[in-house]
C-alpha atoms as a PDB file:
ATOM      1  CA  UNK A   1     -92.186-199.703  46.338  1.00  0.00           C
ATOM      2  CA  UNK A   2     -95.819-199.388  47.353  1.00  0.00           C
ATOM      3  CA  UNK A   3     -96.537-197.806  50.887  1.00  0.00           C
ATOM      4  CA  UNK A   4     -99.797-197.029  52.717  1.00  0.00           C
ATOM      5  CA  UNK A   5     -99.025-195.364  55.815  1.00  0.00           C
ATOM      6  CA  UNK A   6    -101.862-194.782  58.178  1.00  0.00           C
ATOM      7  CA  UNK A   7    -102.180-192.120  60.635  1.00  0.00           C
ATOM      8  CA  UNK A   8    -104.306-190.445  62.843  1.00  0.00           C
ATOM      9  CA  UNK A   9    -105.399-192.896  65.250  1.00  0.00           C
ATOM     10  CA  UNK A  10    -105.619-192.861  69.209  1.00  0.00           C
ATOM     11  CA  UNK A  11    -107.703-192.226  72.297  1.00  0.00           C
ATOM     12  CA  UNK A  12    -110.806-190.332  72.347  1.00  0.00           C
ATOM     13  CA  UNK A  13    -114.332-190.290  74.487  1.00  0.00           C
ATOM     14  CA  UNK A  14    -117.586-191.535  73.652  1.00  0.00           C
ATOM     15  CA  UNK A  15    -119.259-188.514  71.680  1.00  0.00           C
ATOM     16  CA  UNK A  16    -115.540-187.129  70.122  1.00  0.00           C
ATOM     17  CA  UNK A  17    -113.718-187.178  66.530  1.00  0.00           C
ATOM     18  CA  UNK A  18    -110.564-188.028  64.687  1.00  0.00           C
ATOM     19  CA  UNK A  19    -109.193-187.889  61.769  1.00  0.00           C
ATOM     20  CA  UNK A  20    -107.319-190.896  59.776  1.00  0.00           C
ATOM     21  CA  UNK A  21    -105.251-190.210  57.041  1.00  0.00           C
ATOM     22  CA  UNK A  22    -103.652-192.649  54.772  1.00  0.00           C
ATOM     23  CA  UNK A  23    -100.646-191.437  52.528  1.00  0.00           C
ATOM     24  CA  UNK A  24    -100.075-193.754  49.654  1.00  0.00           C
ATOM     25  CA  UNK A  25     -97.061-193.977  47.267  1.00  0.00           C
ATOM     26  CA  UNK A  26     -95.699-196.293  44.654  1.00  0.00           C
ATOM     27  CA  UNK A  27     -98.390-196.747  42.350  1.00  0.00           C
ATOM     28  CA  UNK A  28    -101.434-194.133  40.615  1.00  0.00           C
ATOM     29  CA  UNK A  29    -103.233-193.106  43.354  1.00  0.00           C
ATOM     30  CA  UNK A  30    -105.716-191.185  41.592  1.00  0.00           C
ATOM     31  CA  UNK A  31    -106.685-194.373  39.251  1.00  0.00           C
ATOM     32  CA  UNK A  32    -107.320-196.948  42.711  1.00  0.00           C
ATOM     33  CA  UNK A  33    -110.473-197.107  44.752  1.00  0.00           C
ATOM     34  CA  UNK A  34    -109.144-196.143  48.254  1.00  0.00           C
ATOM     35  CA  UNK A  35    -111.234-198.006  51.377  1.00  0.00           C
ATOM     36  CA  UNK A  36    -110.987-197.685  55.264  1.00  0.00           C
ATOM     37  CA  UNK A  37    -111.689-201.114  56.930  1.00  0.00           C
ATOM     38  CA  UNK A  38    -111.279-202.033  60.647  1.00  0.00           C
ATOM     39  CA  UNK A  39    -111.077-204.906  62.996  1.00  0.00           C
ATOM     40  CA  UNK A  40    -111.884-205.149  66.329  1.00  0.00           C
ATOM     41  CA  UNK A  41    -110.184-207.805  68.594  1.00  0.00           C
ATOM     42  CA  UNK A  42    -112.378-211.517  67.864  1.00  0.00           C
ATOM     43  CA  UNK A  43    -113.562-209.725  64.884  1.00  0.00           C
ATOM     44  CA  UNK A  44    -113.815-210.418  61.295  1.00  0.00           C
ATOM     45  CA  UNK A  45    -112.161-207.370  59.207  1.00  0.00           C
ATOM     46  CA  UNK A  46    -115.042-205.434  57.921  1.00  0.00           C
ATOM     47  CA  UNK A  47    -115.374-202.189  55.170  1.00  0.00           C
ATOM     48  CA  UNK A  48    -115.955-198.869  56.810  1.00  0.00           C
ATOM     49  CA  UNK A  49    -116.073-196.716  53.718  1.00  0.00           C
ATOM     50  CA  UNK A  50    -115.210-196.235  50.200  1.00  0.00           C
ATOM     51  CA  UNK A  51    -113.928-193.982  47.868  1.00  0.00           C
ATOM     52  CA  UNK A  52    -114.356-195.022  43.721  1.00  0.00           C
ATOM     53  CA  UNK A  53    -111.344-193.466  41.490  1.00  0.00           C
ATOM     54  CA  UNK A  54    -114.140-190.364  40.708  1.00  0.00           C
ATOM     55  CA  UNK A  55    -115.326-189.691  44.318  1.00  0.00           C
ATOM     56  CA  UNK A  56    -117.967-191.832  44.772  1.00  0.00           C
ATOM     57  CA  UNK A  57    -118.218-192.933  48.174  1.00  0.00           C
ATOM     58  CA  UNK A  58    -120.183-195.515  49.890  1.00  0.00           C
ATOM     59  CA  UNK A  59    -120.560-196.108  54.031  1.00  0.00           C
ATOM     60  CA  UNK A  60    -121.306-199.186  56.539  1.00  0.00           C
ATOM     61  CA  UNK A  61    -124.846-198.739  57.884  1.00  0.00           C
ATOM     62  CA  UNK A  62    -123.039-198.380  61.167  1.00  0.00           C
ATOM     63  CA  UNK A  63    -121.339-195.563  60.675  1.00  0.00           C
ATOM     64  CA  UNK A  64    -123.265-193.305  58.242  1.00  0.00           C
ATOM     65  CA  UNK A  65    -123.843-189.946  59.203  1.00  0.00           C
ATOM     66  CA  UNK A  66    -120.742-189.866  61.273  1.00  0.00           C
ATOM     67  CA  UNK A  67    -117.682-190.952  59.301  1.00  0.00           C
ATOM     68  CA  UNK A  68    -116.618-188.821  55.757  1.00  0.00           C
ATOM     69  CA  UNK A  69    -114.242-190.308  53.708  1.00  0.00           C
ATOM     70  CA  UNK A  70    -112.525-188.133  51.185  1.00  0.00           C
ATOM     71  CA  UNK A  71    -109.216-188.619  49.034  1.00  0.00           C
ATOM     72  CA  UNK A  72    -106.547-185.397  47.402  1.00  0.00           C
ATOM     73  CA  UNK A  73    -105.208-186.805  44.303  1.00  0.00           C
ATOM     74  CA  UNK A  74    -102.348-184.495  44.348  1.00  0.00           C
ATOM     75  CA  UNK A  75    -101.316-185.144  47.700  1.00  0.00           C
ATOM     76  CA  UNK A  76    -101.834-188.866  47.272  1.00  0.00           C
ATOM     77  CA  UNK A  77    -103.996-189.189  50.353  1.00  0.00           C
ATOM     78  CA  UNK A  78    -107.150-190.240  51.598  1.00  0.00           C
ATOM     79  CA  UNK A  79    -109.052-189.340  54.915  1.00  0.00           C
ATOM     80  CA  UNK A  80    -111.527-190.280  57.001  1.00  0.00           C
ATOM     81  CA  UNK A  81    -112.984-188.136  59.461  1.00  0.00           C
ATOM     82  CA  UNK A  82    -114.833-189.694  62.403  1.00  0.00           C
ATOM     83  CA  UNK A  83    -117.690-187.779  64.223  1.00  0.00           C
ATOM     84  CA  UNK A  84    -119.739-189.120  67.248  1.00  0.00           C
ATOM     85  CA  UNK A  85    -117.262-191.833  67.876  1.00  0.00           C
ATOM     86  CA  UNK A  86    -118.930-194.669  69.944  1.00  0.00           C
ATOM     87  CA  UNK A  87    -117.163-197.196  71.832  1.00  0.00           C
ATOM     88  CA  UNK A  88    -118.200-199.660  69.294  1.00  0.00           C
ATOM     89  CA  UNK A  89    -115.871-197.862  66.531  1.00  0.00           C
ATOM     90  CA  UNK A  90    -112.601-199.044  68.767  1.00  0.00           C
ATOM     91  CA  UNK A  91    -110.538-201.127  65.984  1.00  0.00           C
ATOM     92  CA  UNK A  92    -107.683-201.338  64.260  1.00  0.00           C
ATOM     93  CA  UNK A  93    -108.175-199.072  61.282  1.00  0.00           C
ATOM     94  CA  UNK A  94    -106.770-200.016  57.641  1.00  0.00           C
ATOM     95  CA  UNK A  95    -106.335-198.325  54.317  1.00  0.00           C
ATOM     96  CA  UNK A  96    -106.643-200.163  51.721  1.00  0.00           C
ATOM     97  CA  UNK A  97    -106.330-199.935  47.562  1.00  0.00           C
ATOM     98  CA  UNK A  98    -107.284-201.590  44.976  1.00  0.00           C
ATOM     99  CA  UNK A  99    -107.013-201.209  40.803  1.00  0.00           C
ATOM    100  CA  UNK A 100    -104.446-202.289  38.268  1.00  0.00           C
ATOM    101  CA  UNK A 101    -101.414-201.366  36.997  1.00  0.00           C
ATOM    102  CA  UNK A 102    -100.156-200.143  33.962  1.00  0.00           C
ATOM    103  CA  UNK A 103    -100.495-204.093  32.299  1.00  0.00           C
ATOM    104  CA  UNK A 104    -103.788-204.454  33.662  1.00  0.00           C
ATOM    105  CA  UNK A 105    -102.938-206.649  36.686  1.00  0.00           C
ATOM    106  CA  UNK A 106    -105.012-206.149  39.350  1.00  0.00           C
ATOM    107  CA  UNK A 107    -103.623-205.158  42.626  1.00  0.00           C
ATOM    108  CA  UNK A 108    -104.464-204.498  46.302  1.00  0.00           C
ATOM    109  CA  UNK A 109    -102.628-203.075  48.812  1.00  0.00           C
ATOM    110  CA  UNK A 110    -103.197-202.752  52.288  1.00  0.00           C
ATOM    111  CA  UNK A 111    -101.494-200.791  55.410  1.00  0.00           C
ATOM    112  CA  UNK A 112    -100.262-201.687  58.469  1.00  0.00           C
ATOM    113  CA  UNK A 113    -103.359-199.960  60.356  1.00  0.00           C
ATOM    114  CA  UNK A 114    -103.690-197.361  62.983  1.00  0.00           C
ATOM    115  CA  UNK A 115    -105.523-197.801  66.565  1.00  0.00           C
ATOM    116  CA  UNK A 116    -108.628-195.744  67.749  1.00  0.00           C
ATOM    117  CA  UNK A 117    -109.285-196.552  71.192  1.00  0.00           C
ATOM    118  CA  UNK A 118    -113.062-194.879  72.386  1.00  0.00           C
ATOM    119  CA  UNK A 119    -113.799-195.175  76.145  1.00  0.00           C
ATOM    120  CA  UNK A 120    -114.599-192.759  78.644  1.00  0.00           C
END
């Protein structure tokens, strides 16, 4: 049974940091492309970051520079560390992953999502 479990979230100030993790389990980790996305109330769901099956990541213009995602293979999750949070950045954070399965289907997952909350 595939699970994404998100954790990490909750309520910081203007100017702080957390750190989301996302433990995954059920299917190859180490072969999906991992992504954080995040939706704020009245909001479409938009892509915060990305993570390729070999590292690569890529970032929203609107939050490079202050959000790192990174991913342990052998612990089967990925992270995203958030610096210079803004009130802007209050969402409902989701892991997501994406790839195929040992037939070649391809499949995405998705979490149930975690809450950051940023106001002084």
């Amino acid at each position: 049974q595939v699970q994404l479990v998100e954790s990490g979230g909750g309520s910081v100030q203007p100017g702080g940091s957390l750190r989301l993790s996302c433990a995954a389990s059920g299917f190859t980790f180490s072969s999906y492309a991992m992504n954080w996305y995040r939706q704020a109330p009245g909001k479409e769901r938009e892509v915060v970051a990305t993570i390729s099956a070999g590292g690569t990541t890529n970032y929203a213009d609107s939050v490079k520079g202050r959000f790192t995602i990174s991913r342990d293979n052998g612990k089967n999750t990925m992270y995203l560390q958030m610096n210079s949070l803004k009130p802007e950045d209050a969402a409902l954070y989701y892991c997501n992953a994406n790839g195929y399965d040992w037939i070649r289907i391809k499949r995405v997952y998705w979490g149930q999502g975690t809450q950051v909350t940023v106001s002084s």
